[in-house]
PDB file of N, CA and C in Angstrom:
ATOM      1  N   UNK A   1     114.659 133.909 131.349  1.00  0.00           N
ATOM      2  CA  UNK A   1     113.696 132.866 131.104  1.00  0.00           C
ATOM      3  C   UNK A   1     114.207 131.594 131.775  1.00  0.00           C
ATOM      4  N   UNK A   2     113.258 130.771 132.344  1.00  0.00           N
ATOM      5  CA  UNK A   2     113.675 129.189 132.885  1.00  0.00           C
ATOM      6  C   UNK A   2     112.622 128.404 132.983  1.00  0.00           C
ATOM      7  N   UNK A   3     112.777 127.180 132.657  1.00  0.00           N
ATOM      8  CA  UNK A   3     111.976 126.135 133.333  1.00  0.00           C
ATOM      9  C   UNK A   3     111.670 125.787 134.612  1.00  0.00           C
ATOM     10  N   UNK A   4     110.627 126.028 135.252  1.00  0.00           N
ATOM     11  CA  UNK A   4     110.612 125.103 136.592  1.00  0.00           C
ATOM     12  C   UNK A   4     109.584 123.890 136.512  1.00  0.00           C
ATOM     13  N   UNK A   5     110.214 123.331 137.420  1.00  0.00           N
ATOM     14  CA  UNK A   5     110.359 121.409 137.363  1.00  0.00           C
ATOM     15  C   UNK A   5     109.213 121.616 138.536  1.00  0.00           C
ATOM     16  N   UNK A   6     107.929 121.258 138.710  1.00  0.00           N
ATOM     17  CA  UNK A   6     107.813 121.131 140.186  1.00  0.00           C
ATOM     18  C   UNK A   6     106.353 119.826 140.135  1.00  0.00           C
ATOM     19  N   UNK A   7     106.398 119.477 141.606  1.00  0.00           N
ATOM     20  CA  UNK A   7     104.760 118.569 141.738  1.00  0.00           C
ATOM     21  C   UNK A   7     103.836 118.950 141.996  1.00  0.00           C
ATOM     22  N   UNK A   8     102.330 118.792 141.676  1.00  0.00           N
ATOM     23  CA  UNK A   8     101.220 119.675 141.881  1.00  0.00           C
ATOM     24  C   UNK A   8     100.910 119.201 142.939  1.00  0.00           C
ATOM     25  N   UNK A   9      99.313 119.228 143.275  1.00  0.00           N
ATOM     26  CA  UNK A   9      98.920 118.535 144.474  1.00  0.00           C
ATOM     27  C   UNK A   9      98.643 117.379 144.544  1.00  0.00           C
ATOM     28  N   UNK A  10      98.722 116.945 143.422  1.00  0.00           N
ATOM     29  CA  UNK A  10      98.006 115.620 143.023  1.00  0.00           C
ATOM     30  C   UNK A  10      99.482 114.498 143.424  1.00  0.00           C
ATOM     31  N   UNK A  11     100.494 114.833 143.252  1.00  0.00           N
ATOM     32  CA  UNK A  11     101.867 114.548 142.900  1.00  0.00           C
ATOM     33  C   UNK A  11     102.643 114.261 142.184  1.00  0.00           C
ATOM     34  N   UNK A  12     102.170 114.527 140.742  1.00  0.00           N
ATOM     35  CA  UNK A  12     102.274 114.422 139.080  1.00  0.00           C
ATOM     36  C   UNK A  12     103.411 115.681 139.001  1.00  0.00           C
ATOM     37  N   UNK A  13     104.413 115.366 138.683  1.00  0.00           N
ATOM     38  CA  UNK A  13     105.498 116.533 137.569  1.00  0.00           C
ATOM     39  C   UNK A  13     105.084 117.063 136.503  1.00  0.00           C
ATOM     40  N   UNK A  14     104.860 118.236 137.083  1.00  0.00           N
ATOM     41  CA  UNK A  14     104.681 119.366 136.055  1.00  0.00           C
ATOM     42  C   UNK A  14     106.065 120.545 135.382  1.00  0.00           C
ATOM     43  N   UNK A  15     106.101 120.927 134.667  1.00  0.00           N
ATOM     44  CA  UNK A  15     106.851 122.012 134.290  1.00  0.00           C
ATOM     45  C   UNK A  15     106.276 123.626 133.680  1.00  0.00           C
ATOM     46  N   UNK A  16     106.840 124.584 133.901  1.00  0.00           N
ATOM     47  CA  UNK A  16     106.381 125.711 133.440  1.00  0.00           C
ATOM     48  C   UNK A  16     107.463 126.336 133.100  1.00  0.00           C
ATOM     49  N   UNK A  17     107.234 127.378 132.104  1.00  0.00           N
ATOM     50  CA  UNK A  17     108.544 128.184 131.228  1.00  0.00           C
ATOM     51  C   UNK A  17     107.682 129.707 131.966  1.00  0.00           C
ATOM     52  N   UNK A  18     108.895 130.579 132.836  1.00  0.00           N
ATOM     53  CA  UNK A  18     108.592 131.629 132.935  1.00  0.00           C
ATOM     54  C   UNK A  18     109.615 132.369 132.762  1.00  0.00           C
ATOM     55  N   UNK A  19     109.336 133.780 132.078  1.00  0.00           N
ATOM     56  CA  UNK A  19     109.849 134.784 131.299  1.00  0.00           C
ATOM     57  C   UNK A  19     110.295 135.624 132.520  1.00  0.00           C
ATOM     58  N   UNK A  20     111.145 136.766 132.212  1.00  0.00           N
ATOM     59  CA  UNK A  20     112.184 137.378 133.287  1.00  0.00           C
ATOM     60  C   UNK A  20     110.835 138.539 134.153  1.00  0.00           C
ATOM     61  N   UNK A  21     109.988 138.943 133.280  1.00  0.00           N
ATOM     62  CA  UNK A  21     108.869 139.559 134.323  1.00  0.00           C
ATOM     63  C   UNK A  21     107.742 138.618 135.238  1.00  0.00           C
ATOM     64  N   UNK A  22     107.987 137.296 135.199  1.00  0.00           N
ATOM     65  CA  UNK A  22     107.050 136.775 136.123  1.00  0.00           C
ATOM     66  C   UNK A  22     106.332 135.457 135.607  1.00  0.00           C
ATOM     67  N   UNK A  23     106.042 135.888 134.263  1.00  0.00           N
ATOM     68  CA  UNK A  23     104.737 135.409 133.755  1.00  0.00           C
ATOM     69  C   UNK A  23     105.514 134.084 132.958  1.00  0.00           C
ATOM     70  N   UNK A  24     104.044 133.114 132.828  1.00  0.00           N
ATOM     71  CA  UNK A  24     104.231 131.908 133.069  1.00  0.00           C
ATOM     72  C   UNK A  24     103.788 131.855 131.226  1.00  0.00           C
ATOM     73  N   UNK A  25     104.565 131.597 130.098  1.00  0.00           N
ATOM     74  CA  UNK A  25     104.270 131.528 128.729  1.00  0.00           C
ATOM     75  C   UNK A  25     104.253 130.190 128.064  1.00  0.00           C
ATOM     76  N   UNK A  26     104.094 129.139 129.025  1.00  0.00           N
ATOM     77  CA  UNK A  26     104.103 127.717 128.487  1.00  0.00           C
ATOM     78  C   UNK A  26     104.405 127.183 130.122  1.00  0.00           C
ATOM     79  N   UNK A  27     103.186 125.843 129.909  1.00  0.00           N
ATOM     80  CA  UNK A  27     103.522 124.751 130.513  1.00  0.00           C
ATOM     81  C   UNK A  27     103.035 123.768 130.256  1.00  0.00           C
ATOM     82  N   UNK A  28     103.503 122.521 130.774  1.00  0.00           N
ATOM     83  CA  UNK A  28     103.223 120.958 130.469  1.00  0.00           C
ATOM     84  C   UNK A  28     102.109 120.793 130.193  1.00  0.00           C
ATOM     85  N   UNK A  29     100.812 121.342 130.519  1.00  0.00           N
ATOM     86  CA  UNK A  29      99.467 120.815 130.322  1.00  0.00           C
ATOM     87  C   UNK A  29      99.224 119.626 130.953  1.00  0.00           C
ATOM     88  N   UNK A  30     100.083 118.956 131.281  1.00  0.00           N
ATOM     89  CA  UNK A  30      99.425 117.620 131.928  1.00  0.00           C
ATOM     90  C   UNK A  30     100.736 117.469 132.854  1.00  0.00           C
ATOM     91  N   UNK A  31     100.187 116.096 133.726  1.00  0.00           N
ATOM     92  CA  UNK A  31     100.988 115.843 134.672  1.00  0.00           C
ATOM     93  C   UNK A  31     101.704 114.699 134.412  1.00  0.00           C
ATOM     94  N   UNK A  32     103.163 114.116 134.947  1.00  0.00           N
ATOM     95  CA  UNK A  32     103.839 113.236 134.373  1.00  0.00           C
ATOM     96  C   UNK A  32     103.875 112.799 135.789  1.00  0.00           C
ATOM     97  N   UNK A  33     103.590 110.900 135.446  1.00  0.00           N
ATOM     98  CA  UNK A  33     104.032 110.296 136.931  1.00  0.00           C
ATOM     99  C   UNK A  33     105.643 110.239 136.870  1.00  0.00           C
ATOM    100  N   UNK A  34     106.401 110.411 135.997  1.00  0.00           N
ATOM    101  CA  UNK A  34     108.098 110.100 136.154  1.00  0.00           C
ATOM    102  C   UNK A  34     108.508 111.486 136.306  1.00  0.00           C
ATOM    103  N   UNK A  35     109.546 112.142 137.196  1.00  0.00           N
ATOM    104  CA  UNK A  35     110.717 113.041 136.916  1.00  0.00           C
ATOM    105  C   UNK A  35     111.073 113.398 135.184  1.00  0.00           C
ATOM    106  N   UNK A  36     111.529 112.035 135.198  1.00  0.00           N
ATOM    107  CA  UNK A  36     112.539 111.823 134.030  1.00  0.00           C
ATOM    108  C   UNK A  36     111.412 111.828 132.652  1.00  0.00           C
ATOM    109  N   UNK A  37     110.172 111.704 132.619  1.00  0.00           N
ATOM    110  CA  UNK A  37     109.067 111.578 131.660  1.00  0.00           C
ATOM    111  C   UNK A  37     108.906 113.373 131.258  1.00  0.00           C
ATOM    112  N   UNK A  38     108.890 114.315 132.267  1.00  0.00           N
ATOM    113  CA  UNK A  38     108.622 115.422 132.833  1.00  0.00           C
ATOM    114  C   UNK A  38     109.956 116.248 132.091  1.00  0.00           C
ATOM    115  N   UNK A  39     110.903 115.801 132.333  1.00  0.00           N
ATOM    116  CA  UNK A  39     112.551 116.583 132.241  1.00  0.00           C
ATOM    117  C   UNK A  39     112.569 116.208 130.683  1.00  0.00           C
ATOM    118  N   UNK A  40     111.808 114.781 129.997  1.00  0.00           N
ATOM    119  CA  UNK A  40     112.078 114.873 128.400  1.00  0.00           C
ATOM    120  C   UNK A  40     111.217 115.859 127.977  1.00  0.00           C
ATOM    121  N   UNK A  41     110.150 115.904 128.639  1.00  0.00           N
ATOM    122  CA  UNK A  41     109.536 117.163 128.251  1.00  0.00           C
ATOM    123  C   UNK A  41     109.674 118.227 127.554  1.00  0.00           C
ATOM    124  N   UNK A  42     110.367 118.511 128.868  1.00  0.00           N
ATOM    125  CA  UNK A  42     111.419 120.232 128.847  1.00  0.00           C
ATOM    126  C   UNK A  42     112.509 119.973 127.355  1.00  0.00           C
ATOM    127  N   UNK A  43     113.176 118.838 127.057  1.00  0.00           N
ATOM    128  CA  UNK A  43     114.293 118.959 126.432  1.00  0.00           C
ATOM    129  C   UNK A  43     113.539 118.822 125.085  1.00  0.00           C
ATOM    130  N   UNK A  44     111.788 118.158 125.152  1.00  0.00           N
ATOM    131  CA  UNK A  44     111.559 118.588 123.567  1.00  0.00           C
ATOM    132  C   UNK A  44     111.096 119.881 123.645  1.00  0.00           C
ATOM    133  N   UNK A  45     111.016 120.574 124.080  1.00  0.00           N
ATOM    134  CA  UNK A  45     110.219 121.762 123.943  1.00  0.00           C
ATOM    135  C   UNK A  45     111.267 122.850 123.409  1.00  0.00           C
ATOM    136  N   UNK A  46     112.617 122.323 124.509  1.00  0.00           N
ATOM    137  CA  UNK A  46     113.594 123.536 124.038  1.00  0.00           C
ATOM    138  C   UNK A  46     114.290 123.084 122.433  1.00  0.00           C
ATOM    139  N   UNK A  47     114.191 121.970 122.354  1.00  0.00           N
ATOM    140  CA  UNK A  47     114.890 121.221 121.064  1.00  0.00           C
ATOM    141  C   UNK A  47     114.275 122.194 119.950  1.00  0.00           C
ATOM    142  N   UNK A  48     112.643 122.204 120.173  1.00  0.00           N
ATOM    143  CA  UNK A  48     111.702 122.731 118.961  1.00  0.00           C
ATOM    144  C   UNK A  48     111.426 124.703 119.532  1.00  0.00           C
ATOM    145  N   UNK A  49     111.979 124.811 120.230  1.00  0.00           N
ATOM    146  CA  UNK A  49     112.467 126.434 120.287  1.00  0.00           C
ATOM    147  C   UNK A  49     112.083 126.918 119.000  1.00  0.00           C
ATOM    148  N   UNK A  50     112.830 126.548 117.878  1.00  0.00           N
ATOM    149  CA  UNK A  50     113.420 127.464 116.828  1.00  0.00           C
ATOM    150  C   UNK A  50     112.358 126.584 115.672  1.00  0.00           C
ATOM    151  N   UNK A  51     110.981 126.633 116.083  1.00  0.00           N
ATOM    152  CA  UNK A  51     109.975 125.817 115.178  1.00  0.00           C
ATOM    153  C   UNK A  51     109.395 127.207 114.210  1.00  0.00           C
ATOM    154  N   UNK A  52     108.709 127.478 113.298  1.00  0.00           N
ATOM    155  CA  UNK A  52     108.743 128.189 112.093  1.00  0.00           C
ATOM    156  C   UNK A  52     106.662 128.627 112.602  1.00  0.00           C
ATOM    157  N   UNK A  53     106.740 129.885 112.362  1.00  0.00           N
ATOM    158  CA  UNK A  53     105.728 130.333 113.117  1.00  0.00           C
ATOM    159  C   UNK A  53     104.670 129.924 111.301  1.00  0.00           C
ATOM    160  N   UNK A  54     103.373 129.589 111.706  1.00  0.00           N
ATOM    161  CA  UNK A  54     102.371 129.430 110.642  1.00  0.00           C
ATOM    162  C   UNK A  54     101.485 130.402 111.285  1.00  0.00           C
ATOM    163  N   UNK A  55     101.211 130.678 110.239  1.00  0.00           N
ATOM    164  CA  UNK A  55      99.608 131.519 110.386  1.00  0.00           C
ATOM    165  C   UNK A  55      98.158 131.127 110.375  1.00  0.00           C
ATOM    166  N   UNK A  56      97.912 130.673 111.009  1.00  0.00           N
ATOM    167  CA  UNK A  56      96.462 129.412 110.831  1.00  0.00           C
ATOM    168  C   UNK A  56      95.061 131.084 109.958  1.00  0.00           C
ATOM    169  N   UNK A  57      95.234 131.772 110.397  1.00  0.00           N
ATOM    170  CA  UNK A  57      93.811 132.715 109.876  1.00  0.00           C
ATOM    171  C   UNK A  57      94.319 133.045 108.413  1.00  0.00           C
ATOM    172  N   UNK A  58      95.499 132.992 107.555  1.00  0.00           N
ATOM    173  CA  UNK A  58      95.705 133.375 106.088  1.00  0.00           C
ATOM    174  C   UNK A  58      94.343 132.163 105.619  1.00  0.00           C
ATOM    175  N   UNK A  59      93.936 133.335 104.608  1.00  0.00           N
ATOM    176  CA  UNK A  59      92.882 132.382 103.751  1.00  0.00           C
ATOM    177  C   UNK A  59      93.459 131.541 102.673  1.00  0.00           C
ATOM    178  N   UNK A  60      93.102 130.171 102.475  1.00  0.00           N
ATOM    179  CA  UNK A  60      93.711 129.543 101.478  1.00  0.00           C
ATOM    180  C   UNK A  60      92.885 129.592 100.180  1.00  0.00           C
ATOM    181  N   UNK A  61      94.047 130.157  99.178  1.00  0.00           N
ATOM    182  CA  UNK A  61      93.167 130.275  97.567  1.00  0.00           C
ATOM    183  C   UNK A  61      92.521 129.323  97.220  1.00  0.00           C
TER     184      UNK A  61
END
């Protein structure tokens, strides 16, 4: 698995998380005019890695 850092066409920093077969399982959704806006990104995303899965469809009593 890794992050890649890259610019679209527009020239906005984007990031994407791709998994060891290819596929792309998260990215930035938006574009960052800074590097460094882009790279905090990445470091919250990996920070909240280990976030606690909810079930949004359980019916509430």
């Amino acid at each position: 698995m890794r992050f890649e850092l890259y610019r679209d066409a527009s020239g906005h920093w984007r990031w994407r998380l791709r998994v060891q077969n290819g596929n792309v399982v998260a990215d930035s959704a938006e574009g960052y005019a800074n590097r460094a806006d882009c790279e905090h990104g990445i470091a919250l995303v990996k920070r909240s890695a280990d976030a606690p899965v909810v079930d949004m469809t359980a019916q509430i009593a």
